[in-house]
PDB file of N, CA and C in Angstrom:
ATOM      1  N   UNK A   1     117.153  82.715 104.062  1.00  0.00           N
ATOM      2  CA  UNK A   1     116.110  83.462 104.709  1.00  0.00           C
ATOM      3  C   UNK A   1     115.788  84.742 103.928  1.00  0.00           C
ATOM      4  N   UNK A   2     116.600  84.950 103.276  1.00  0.00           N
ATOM      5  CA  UNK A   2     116.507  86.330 102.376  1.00  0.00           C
ATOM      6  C   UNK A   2     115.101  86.175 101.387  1.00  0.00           C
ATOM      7  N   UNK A   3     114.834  84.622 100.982  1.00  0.00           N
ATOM      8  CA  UNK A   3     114.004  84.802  99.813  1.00  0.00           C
ATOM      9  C   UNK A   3     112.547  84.904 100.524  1.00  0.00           C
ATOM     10  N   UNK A   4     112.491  85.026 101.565  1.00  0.00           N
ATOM     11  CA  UNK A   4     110.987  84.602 102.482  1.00  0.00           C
ATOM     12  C   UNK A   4     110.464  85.936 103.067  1.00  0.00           C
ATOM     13  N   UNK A   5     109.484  85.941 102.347  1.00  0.00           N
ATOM     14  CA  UNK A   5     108.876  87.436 102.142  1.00  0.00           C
ATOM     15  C   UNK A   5     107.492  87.660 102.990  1.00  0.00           C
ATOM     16  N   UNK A   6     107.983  88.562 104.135  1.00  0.00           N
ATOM     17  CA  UNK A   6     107.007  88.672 105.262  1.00  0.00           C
ATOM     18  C   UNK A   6     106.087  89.911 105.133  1.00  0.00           C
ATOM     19  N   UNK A   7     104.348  89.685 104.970  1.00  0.00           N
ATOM     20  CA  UNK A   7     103.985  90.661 105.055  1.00  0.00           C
ATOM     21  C   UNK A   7     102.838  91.115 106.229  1.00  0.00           C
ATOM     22  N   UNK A   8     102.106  91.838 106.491  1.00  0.00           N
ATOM     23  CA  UNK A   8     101.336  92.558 107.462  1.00  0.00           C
ATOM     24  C   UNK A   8     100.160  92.216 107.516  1.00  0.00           C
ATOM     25  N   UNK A   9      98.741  92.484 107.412  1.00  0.00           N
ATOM     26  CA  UNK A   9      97.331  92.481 107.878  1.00  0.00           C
ATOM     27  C   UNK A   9      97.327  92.892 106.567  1.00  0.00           C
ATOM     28  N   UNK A  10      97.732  94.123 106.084  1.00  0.00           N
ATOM     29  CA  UNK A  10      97.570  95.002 105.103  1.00  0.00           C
ATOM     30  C   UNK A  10      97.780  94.855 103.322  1.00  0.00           C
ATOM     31  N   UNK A  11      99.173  93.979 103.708  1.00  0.00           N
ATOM     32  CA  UNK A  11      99.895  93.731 103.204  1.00  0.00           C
ATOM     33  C   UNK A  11     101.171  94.186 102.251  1.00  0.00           C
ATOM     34  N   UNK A  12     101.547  95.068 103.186  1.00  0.00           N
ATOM     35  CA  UNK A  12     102.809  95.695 103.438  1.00  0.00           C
ATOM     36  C   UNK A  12     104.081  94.504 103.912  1.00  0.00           C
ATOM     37  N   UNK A  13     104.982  94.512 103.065  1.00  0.00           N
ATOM     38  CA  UNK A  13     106.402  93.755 103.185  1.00  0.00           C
ATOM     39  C   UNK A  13     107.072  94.828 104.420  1.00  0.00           C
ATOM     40  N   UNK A  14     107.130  93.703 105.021  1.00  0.00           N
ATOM     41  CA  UNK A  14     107.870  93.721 106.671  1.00  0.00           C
ATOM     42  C   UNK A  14     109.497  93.422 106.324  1.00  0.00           C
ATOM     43  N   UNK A  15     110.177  94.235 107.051  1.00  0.00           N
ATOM     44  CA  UNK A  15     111.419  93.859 107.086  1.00  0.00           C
ATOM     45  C   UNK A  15     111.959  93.547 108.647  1.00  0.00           C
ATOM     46  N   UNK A  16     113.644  93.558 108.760  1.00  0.00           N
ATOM     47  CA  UNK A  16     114.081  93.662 109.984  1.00  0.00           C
ATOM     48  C   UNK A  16     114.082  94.632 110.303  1.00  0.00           C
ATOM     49  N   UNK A  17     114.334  95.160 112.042  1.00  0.00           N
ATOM     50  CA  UNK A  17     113.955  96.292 112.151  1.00  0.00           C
ATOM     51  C   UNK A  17     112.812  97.567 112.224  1.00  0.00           C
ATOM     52  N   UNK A  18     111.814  97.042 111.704  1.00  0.00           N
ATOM     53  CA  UNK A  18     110.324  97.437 111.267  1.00  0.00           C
ATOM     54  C   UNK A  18     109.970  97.635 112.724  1.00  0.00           C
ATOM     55  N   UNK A  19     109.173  98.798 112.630  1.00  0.00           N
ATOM     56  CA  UNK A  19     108.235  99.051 113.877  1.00  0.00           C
ATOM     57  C   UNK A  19     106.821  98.926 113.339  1.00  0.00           C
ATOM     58  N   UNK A  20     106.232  98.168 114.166  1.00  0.00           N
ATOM     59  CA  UNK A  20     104.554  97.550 114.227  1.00  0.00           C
ATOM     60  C   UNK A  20     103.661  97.536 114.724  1.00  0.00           C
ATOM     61  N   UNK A  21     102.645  97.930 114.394  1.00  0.00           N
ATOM     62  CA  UNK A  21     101.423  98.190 115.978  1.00  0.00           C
ATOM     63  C   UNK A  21     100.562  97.410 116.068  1.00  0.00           C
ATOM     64  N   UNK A  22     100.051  96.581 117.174  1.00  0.00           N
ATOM     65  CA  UNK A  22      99.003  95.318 117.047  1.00  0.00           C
ATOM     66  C   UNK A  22      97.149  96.419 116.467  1.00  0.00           C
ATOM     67  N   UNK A  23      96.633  95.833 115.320  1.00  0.00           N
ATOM     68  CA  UNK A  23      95.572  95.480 115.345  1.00  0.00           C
ATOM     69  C   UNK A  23      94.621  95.330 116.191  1.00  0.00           C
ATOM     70  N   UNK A  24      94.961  94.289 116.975  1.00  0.00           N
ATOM     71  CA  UNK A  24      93.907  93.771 117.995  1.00  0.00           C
ATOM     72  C   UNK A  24      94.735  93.184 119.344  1.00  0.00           C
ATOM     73  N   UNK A  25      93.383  93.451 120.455  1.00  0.00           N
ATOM     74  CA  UNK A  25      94.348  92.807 121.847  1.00  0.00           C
ATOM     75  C   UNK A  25      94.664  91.490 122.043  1.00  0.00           C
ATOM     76  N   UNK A  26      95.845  91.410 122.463  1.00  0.00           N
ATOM     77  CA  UNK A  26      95.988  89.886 122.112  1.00  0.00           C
ATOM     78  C   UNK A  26      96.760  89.573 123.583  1.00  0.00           C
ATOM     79  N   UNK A  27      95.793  88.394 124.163  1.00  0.00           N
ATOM     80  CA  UNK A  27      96.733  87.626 125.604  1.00  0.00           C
ATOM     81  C   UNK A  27      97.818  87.044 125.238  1.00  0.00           C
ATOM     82  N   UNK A  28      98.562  87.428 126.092  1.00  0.00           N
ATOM     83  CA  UNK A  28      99.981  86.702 126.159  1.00  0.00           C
ATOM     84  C   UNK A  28     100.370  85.488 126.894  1.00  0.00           C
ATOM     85  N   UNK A  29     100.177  84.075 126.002  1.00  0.00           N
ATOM     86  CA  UNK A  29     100.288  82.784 127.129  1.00  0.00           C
ATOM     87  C   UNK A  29     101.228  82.278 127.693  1.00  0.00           C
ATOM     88  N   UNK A  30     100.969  81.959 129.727  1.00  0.00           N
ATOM     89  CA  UNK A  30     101.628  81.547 130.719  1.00  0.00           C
ATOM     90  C   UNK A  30     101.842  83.320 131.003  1.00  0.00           C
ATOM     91  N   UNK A  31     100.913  83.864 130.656  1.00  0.00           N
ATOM     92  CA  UNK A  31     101.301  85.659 131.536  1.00  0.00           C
ATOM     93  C   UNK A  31     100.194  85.720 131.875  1.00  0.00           C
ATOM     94  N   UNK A  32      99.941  86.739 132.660  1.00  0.00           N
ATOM     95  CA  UNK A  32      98.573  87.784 132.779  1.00  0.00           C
ATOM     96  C   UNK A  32      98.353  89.020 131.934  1.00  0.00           C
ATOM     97  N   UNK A  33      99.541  89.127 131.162  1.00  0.00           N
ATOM     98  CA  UNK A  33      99.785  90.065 130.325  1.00  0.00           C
ATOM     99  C   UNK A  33      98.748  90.084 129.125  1.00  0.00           C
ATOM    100  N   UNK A  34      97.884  91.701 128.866  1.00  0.00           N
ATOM    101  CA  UNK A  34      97.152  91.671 127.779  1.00  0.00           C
ATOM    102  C   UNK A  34      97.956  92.293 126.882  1.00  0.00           C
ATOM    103  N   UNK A  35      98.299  92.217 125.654  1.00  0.00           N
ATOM    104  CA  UNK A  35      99.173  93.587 125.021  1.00  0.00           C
ATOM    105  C   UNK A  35      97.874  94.125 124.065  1.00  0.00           C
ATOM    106  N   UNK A  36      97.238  95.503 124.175  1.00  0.00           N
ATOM    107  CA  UNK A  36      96.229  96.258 124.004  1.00  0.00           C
ATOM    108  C   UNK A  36      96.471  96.638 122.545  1.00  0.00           C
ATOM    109  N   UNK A  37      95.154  96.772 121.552  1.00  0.00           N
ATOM    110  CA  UNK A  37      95.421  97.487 120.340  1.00  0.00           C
ATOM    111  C   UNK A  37      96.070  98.363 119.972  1.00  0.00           C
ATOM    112  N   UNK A  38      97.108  99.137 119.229  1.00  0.00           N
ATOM    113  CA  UNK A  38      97.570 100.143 118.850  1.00  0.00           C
ATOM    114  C   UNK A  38      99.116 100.210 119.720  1.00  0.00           C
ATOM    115  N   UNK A  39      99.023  99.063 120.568  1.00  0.00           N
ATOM    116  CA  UNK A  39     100.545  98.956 120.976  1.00  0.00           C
ATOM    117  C   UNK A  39     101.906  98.963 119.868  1.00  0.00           C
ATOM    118  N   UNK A  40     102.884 100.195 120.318  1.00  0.00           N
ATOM    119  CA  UNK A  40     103.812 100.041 118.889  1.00  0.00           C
ATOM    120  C   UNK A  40     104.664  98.830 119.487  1.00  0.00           C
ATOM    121  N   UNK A  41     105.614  98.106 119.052  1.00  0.00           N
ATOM    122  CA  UNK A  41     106.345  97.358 119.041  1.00  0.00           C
ATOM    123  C   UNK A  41     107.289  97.478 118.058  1.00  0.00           C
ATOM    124  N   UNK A  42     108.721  98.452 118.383  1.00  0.00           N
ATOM    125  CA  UNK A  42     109.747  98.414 117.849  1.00  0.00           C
ATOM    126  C   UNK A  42     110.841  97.140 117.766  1.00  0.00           C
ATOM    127  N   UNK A  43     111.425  97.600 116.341  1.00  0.00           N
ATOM    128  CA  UNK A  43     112.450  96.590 116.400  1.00  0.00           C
ATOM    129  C   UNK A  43     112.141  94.981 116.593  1.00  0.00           C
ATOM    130  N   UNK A  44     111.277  94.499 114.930  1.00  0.00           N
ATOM    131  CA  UNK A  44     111.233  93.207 114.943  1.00  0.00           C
ATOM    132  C   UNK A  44     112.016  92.528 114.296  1.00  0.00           C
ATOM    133  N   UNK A  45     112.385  91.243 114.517  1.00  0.00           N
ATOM    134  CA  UNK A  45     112.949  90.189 114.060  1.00  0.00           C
ATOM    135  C   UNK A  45     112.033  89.402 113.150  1.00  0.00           C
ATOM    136  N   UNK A  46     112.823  89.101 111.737  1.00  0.00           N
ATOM    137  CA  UNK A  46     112.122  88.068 111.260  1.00  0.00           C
ATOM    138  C   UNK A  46     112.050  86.605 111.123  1.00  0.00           C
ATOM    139  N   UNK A  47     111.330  85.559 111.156  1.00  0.00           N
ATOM    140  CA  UNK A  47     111.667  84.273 111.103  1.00  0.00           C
ATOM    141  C   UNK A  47     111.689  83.472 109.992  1.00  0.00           C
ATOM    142  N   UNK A  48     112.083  82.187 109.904  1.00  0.00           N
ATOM    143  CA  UNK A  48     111.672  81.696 108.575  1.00  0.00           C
ATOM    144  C   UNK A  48     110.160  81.119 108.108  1.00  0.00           C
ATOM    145  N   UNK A  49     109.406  81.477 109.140  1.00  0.00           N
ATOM    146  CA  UNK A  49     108.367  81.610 108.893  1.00  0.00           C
ATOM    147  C   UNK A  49     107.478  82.801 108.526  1.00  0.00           C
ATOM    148  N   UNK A  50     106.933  83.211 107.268  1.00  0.00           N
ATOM    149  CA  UNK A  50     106.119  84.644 107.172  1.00  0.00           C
ATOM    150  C   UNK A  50     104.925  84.363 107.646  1.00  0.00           C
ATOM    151  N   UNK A  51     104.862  83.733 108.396  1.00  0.00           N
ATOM    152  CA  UNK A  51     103.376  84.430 108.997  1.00  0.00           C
ATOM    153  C   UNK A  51     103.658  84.816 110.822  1.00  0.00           C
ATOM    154  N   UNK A  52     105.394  84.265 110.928  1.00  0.00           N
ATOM    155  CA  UNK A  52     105.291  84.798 112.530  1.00  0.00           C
ATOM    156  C   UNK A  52     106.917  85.901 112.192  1.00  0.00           C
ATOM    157  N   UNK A  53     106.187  86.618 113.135  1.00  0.00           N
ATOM    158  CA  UNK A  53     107.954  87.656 113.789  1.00  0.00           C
ATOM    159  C   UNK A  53     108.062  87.265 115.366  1.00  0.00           C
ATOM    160  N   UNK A  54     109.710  87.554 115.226  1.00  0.00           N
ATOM    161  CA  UNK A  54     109.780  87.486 116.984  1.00  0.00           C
ATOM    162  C   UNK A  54     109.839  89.016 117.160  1.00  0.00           C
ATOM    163  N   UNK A  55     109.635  89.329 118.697  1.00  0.00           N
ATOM    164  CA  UNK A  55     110.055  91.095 118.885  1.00  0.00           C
ATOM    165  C   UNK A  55     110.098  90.795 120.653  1.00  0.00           C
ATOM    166  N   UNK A  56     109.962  91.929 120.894  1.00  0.00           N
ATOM    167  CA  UNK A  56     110.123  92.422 122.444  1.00  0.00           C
ATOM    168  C   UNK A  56     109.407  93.422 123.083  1.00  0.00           C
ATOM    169  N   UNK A  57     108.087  92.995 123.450  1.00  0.00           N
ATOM    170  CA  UNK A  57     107.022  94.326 123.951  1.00  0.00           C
ATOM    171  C   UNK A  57     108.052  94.910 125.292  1.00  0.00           C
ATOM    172  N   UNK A  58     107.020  95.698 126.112  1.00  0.00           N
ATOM    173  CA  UNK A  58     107.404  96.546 127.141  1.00  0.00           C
ATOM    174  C   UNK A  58     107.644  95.874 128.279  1.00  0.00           C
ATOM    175  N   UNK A  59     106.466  94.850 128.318  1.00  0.00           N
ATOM    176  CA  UNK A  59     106.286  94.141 129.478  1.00  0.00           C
ATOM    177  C   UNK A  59     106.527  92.579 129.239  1.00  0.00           C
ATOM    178  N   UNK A  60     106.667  92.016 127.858  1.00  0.00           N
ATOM    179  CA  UNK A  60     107.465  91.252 127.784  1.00  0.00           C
ATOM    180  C   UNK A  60     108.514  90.897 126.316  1.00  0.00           C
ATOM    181  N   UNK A  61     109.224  90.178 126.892  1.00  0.00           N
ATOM    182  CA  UNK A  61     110.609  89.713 125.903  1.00  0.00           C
ATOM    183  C   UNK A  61     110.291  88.220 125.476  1.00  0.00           C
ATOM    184  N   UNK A  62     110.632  88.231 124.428  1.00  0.00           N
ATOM    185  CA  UNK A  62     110.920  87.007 123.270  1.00  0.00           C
ATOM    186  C   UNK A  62     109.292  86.333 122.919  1.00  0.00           C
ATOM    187  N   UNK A  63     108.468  87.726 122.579  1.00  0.00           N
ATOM    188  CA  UNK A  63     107.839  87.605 121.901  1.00  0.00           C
ATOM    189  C   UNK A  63     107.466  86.705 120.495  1.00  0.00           C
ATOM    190  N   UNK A  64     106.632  85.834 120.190  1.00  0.00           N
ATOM    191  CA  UNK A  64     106.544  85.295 118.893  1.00  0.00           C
ATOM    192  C   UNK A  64     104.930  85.734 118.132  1.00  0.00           C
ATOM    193  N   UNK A  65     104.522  86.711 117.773  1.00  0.00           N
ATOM    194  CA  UNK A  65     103.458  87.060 117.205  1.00  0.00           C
ATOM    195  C   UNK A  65     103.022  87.188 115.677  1.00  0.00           C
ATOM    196  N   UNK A  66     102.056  86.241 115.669  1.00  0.00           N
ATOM    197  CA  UNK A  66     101.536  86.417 114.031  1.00  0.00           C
ATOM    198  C   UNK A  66     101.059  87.414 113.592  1.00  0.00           C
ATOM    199  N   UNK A  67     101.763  87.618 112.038  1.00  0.00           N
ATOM    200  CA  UNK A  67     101.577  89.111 111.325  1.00  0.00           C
ATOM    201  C   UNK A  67     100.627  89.206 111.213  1.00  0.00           C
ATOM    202  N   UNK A  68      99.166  88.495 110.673  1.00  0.00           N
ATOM    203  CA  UNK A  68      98.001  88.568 110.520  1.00  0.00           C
ATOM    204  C   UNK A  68      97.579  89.620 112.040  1.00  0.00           C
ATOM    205  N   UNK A  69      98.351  90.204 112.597  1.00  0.00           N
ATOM    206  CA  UNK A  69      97.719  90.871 114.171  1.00  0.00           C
ATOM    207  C   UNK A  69      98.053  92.305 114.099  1.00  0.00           C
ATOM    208  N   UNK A  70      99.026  92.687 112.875  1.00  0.00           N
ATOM    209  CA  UNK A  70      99.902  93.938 112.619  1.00  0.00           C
ATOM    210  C   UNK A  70      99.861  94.448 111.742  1.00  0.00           C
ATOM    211  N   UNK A  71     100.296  95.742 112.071  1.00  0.00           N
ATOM    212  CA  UNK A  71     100.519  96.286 110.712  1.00  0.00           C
ATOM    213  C   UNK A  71     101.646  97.682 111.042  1.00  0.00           C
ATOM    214  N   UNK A  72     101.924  97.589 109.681  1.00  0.00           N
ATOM    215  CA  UNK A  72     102.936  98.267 110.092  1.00  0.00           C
ATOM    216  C   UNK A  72     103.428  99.575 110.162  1.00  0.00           C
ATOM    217  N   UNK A  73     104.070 100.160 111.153  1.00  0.00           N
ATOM    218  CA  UNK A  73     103.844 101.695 111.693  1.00  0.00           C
ATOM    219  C   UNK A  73     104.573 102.737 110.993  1.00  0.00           C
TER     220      UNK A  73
END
């Protein structure tokens, strides 16, 4: 997983740990939950996929959001 190189909207290399702020509002599906532009979102996880991170908003947990939505804070 080390060689899989995750980057942002921007394209800024994302690491673990990274704090991120959405871009744009994005619904959260099987919620009612909107998570609004400029939301920070600390403390992401990376996957072996670079185009998704997992994380943990405010209002919800086990988040899976594509980087193309972020950038990073």
């Amino acid at each position: 997983m080390d060689d899989v190189i995750v980057k942002d909207a921007n394209g800024t290399v994302l690491n673990n740990g990274d704090s991120v702020t959405l871009t744009k509002d994005l619904k959260v599906k099987g919620s009612s939950v909107t998570l609004k532009r400029g939301t920070l979102i600390k403390n992401i996880r990376l996957t072996d996929d670079p185009a998704e991170i997992e994380c943990n908003a405010d209002k919800v947990k086990g988040l899976v959001l594509k980087t193309c939505f972020l950038k990073k804070a």
